[in-house]
PDB file of N, CA and C in Angstrom:
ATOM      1  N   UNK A   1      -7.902 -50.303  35.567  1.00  0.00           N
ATOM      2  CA  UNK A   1      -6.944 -49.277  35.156  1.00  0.00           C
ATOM      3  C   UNK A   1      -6.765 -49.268  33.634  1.00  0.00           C
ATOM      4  N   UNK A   2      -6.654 -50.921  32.897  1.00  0.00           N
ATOM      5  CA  UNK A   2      -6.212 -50.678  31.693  1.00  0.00           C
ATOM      6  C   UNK A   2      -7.559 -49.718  31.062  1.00  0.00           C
ATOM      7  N   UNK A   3      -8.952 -49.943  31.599  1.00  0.00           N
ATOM      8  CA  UNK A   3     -10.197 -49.694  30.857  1.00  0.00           C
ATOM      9  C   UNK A   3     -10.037 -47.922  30.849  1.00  0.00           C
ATOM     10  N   UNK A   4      -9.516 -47.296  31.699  1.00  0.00           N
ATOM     11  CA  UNK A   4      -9.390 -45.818  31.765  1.00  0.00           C
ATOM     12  C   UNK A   4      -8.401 -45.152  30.677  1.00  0.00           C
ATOM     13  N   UNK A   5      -6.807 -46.346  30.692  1.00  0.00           N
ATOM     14  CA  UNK A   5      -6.263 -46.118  29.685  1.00  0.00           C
ATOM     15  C   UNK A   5      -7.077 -46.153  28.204  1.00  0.00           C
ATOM     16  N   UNK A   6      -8.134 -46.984  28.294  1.00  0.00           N
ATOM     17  CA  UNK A   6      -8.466 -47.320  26.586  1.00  0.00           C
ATOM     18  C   UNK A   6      -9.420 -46.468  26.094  1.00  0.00           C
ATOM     19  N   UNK A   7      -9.981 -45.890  27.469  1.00  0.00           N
ATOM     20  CA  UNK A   7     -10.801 -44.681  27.022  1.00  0.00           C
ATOM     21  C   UNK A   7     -10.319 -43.632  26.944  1.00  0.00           C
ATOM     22  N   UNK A   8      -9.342 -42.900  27.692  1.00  0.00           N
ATOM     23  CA  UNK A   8      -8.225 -42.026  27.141  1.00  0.00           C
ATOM     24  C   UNK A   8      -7.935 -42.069  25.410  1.00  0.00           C
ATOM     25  N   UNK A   9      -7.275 -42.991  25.254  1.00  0.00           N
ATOM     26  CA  UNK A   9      -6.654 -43.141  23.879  1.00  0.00           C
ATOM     27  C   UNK A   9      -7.546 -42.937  23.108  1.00  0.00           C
ATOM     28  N   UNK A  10      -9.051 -43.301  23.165  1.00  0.00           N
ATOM     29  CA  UNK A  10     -10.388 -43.460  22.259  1.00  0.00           C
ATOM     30  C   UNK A  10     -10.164 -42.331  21.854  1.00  0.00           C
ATOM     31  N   UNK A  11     -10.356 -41.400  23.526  1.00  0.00           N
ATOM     32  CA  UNK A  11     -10.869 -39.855  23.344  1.00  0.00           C
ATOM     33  C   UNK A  11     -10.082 -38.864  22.830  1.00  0.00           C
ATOM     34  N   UNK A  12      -8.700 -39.643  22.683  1.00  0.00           N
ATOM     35  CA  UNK A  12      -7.472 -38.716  21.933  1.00  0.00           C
ATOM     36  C   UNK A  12      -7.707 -38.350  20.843  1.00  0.00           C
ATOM     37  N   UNK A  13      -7.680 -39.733  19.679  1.00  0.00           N
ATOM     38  CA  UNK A  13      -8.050 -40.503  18.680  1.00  0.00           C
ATOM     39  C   UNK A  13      -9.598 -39.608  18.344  1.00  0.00           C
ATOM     40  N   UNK A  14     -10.643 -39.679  18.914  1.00  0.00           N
ATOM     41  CA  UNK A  14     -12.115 -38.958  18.559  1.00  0.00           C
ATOM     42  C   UNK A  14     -11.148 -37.761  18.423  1.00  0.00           C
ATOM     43  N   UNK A  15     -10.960 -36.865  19.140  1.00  0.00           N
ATOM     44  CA  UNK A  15     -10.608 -35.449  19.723  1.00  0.00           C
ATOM     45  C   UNK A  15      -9.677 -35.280  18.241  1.00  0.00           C
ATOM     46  N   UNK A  16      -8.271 -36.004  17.895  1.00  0.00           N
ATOM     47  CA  UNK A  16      -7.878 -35.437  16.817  1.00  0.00           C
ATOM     48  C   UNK A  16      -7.797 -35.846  15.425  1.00  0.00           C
ATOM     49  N   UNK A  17      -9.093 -36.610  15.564  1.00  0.00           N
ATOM     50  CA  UNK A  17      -9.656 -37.099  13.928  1.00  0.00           C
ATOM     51  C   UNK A  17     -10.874 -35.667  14.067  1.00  0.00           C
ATOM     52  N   UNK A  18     -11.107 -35.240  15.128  1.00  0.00           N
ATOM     53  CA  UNK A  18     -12.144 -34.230  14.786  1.00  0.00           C
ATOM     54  C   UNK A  18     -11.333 -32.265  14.445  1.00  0.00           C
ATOM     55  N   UNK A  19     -10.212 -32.962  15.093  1.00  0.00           N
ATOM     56  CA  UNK A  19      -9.236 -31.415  14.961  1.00  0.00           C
ATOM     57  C   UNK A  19      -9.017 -31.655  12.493  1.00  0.00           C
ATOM     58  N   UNK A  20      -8.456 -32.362  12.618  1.00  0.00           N
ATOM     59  CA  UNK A  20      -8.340 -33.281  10.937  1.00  0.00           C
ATOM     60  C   UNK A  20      -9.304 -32.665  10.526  1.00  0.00           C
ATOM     61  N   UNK A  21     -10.380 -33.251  10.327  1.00  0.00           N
ATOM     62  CA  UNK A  21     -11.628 -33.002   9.754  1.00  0.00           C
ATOM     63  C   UNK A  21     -11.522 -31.626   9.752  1.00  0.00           C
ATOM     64  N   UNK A  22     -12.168 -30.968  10.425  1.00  0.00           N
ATOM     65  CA  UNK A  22     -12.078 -29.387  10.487  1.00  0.00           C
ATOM     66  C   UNK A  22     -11.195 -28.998   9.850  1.00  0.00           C
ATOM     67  N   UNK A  23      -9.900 -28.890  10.254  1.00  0.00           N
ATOM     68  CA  UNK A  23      -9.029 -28.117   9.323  1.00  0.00           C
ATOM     69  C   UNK A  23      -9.041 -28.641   8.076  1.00  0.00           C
ATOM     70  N   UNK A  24      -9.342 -29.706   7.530  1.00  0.00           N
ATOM     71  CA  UNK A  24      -9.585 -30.044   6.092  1.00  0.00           C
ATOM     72  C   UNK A  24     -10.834 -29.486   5.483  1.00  0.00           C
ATOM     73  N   UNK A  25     -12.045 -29.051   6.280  1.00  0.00           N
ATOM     74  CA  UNK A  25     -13.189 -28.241   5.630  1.00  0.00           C
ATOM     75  C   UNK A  25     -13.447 -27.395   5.538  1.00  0.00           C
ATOM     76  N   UNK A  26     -12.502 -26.596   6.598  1.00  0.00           N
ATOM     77  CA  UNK A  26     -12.271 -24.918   6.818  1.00  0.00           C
ATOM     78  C   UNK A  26     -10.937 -24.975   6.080  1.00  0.00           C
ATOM     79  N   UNK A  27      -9.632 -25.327   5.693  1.00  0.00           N
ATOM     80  CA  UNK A  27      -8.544 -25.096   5.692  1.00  0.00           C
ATOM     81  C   UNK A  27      -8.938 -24.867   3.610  1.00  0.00           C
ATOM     82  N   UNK A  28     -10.274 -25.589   3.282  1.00  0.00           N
ATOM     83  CA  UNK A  28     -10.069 -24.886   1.818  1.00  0.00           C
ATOM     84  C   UNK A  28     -10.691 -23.555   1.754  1.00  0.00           C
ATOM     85  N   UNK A  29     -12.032 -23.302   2.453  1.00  0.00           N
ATOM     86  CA  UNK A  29     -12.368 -21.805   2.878  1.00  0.00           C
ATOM     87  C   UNK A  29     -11.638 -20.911   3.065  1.00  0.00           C
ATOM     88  N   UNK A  30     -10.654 -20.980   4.113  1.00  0.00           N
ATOM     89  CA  UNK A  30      -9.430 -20.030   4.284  1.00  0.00           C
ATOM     90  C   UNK A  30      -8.832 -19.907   2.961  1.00  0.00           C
ATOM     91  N   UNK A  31      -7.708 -20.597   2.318  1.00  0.00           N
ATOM     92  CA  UNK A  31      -7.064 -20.728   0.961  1.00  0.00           C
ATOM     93  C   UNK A  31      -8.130 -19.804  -0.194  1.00  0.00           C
ATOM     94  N   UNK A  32      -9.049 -20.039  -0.329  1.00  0.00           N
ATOM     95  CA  UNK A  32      -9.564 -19.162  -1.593  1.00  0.00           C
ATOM     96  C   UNK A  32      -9.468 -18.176  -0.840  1.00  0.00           C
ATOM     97  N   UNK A  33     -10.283 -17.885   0.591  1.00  0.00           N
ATOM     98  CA  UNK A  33     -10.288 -16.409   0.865  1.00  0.00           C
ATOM     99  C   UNK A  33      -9.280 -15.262   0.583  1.00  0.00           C
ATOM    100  N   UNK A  34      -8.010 -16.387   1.302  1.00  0.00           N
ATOM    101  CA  UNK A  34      -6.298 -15.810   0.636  1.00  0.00           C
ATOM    102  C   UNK A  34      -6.272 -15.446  -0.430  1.00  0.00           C
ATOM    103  N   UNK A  35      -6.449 -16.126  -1.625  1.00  0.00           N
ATOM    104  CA  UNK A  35      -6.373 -16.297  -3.131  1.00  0.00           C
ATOM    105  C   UNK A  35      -7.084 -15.113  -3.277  1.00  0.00           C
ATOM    106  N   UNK A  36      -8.326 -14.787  -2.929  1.00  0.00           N
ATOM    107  CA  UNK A  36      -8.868 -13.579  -3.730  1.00  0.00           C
ATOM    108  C   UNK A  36      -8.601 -12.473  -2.830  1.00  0.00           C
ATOM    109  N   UNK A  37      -8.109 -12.118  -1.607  1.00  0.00           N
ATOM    110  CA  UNK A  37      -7.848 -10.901  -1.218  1.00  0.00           C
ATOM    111  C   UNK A  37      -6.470 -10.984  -1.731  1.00  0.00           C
ATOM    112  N   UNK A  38      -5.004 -11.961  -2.582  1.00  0.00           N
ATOM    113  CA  UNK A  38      -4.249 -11.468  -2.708  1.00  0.00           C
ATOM    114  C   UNK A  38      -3.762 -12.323  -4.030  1.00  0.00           C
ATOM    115  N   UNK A  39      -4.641 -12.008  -4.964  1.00  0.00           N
ATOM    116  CA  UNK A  39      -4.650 -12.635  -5.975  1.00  0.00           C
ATOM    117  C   UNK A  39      -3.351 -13.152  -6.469  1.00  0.00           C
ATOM    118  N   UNK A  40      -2.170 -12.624  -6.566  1.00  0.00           N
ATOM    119  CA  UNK A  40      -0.990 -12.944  -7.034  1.00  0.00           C
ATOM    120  C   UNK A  40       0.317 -12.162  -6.241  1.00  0.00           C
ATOM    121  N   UNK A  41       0.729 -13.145  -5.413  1.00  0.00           N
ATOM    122  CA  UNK A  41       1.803 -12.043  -4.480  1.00  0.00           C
ATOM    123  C   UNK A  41       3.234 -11.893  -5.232  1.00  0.00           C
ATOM    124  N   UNK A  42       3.494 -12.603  -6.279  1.00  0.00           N
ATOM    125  CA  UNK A  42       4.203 -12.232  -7.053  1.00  0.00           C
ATOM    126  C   UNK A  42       4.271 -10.975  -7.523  1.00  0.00           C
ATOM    127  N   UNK A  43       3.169 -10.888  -8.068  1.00  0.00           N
ATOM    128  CA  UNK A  43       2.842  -9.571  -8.848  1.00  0.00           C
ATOM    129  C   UNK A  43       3.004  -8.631  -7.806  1.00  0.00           C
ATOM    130  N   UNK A  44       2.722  -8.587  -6.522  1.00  0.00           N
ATOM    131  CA  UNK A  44       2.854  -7.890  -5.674  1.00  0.00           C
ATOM    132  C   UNK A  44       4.120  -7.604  -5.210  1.00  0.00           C
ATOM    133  N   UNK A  45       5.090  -8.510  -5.331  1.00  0.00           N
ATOM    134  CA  UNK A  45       6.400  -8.159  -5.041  1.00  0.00           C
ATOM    135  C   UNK A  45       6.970  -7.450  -6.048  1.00  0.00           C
ATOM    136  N   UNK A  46       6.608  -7.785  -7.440  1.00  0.00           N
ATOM    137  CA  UNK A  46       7.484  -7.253  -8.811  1.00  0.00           C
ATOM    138  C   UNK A  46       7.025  -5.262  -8.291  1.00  0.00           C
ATOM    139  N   UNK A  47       5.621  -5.192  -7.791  1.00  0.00           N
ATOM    140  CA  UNK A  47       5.680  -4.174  -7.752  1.00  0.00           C
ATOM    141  C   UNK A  47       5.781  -3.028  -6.813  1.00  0.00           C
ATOM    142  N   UNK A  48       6.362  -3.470  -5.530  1.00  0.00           N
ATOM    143  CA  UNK A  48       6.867  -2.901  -4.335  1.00  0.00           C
ATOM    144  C   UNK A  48       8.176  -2.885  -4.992  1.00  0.00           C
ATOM    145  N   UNK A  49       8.922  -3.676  -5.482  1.00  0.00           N
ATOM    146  CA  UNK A  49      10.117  -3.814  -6.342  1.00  0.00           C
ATOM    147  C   UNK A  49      10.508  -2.662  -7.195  1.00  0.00           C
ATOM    148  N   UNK A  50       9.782  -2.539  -8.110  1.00  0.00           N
ATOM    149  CA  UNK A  50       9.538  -1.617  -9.331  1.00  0.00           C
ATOM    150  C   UNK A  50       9.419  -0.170  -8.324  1.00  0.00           C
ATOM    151  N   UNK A  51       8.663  -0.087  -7.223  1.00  0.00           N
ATOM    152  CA  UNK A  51       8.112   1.082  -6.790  1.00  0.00           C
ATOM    153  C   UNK A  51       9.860   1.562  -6.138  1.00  0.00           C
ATOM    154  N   UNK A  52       9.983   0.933  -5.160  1.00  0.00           N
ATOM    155  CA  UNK A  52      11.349   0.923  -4.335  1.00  0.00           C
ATOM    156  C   UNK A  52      12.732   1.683  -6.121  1.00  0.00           C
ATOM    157  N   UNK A  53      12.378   0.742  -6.786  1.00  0.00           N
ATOM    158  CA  UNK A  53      13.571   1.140  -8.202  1.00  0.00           C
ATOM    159  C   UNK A  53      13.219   2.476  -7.718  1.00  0.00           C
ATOM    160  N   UNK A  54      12.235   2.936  -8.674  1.00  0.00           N
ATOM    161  CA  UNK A  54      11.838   4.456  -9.026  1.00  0.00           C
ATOM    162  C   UNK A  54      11.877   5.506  -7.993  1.00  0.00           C
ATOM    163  N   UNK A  55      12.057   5.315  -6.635  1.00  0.00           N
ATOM    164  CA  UNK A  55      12.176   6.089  -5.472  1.00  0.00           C
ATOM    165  C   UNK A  55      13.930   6.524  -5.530  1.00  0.00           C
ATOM    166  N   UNK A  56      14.458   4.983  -5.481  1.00  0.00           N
ATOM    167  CA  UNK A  56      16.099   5.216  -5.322  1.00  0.00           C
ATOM    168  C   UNK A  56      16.485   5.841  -6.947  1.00  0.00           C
ATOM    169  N   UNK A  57      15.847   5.752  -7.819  1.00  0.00           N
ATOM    170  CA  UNK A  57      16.432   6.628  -8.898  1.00  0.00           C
ATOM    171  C   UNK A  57      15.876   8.305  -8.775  1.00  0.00           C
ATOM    172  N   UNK A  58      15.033   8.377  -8.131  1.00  0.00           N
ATOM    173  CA  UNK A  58      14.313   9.418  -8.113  1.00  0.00           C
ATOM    174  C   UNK A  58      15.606  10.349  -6.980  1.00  0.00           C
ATOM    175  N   UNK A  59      15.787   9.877  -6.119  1.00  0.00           N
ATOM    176  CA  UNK A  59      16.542  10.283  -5.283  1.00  0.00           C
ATOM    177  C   UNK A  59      17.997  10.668  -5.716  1.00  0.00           C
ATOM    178  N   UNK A  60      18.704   9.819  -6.882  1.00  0.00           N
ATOM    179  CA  UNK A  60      19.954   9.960  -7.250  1.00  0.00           C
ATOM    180  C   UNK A  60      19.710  10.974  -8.145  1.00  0.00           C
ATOM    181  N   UNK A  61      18.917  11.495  -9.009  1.00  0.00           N
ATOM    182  CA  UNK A  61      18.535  11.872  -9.386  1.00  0.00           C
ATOM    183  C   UNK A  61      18.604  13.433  -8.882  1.00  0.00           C
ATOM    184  N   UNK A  62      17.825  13.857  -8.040  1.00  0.00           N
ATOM    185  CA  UNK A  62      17.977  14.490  -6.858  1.00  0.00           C
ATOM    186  C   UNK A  62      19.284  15.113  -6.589  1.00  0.00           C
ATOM    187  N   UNK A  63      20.008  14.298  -6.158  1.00  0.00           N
ATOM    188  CA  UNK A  63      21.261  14.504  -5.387  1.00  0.00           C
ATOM    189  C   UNK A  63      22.277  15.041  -6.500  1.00  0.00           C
ATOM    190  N   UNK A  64      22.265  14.223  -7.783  1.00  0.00           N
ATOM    191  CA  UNK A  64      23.011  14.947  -8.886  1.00  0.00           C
ATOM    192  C   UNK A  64      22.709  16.520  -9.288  1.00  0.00           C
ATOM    193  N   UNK A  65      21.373  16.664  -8.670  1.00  0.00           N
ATOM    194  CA  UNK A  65      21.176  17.800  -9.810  1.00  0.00           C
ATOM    195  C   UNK A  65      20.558  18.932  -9.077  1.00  0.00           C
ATOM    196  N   UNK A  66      21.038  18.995  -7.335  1.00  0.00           N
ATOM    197  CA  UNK A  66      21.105  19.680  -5.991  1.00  0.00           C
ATOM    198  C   UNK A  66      21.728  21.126  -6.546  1.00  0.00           C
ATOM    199  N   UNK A  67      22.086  22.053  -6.363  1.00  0.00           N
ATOM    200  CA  UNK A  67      22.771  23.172  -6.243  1.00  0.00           C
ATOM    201  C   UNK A  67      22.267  24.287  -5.257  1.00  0.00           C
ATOM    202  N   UNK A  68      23.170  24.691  -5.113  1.00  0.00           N
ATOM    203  CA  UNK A  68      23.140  26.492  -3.903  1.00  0.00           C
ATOM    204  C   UNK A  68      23.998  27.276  -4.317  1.00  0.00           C
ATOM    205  N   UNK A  69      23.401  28.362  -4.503  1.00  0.00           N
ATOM    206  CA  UNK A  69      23.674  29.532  -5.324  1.00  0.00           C
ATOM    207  C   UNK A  69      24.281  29.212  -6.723  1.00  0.00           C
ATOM    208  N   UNK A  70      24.212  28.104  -7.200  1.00  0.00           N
ATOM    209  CA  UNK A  70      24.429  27.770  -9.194  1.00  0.00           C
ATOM    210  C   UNK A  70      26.067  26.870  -8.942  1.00  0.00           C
ATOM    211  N   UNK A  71      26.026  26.805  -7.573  1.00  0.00           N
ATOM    212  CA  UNK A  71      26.855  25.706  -7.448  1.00  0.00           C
ATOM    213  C   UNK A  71      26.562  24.087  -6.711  1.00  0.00           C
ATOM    214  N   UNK A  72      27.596  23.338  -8.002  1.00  0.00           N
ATOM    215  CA  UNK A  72      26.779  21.823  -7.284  1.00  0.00           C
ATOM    216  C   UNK A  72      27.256  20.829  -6.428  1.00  0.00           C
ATOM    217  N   UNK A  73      28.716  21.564  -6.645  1.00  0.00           N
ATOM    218  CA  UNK A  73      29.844  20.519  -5.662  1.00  0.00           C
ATOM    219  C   UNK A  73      30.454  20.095  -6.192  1.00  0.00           C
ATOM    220  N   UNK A  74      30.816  19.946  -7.995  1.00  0.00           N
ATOM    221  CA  UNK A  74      31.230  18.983  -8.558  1.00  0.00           C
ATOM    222  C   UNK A  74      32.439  20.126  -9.270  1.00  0.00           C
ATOM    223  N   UNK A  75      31.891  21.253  -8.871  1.00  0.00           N
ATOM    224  CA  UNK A  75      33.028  22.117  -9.424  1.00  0.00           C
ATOM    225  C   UNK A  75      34.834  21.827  -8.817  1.00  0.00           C
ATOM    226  N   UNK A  76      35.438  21.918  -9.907  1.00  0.00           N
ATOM    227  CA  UNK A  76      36.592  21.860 -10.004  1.00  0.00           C
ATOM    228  C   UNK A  76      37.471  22.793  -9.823  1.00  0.00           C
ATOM    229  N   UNK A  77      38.398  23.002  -8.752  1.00  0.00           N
ATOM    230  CA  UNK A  77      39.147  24.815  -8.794  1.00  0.00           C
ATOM    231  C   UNK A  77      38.469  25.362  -7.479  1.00  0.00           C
ATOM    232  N   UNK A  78      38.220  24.560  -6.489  1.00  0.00           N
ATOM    233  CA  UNK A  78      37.921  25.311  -4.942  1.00  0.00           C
ATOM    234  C   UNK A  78      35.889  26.186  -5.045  1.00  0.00           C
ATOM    235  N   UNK A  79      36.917  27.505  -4.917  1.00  0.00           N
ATOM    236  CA  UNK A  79      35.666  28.215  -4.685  1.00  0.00           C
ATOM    237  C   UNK A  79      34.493  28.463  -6.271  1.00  0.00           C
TER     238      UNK A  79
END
């Protein structure tokens, strides 16, 4: 019985020194691949960032300067 246990454990031991390995020889392959399809995700945020600004100003923008028939809403005195 113990001899079944010790070959178990061997085959654990083989099995995840071989999982290790792998992901240490593939796991730098992956990483550059990352790196060059997304060279700097910083930069990528500053500019979904920047993009998002210029939409919501674009929009206020907009909304200030709306009118129907040469009126804008902001008039004072009803009609």
């Amino acid at each position: 019985m113990m001899e079944y246990l010790a070959c178990f454990l061997f085959g654990a031991v083989v099995a995840l020194t071989g999982v290790k390995v792998g992901s240490f020889t593939n796991g730098g392959e992956r990483q550059e691949a990352a790196a060059k399809k997304n060279p700097d995700p910083q930069a990528e945020d500053d500019r979904d960032e920047q993009r998002r600004s210029k939409e919501i100003d674009e929009g206020i923008q907009n909304l200030m300067t709306f009118s129907v028939n040469g009126k804008d809403g902001f008039d004072v005195g009803g009609l």
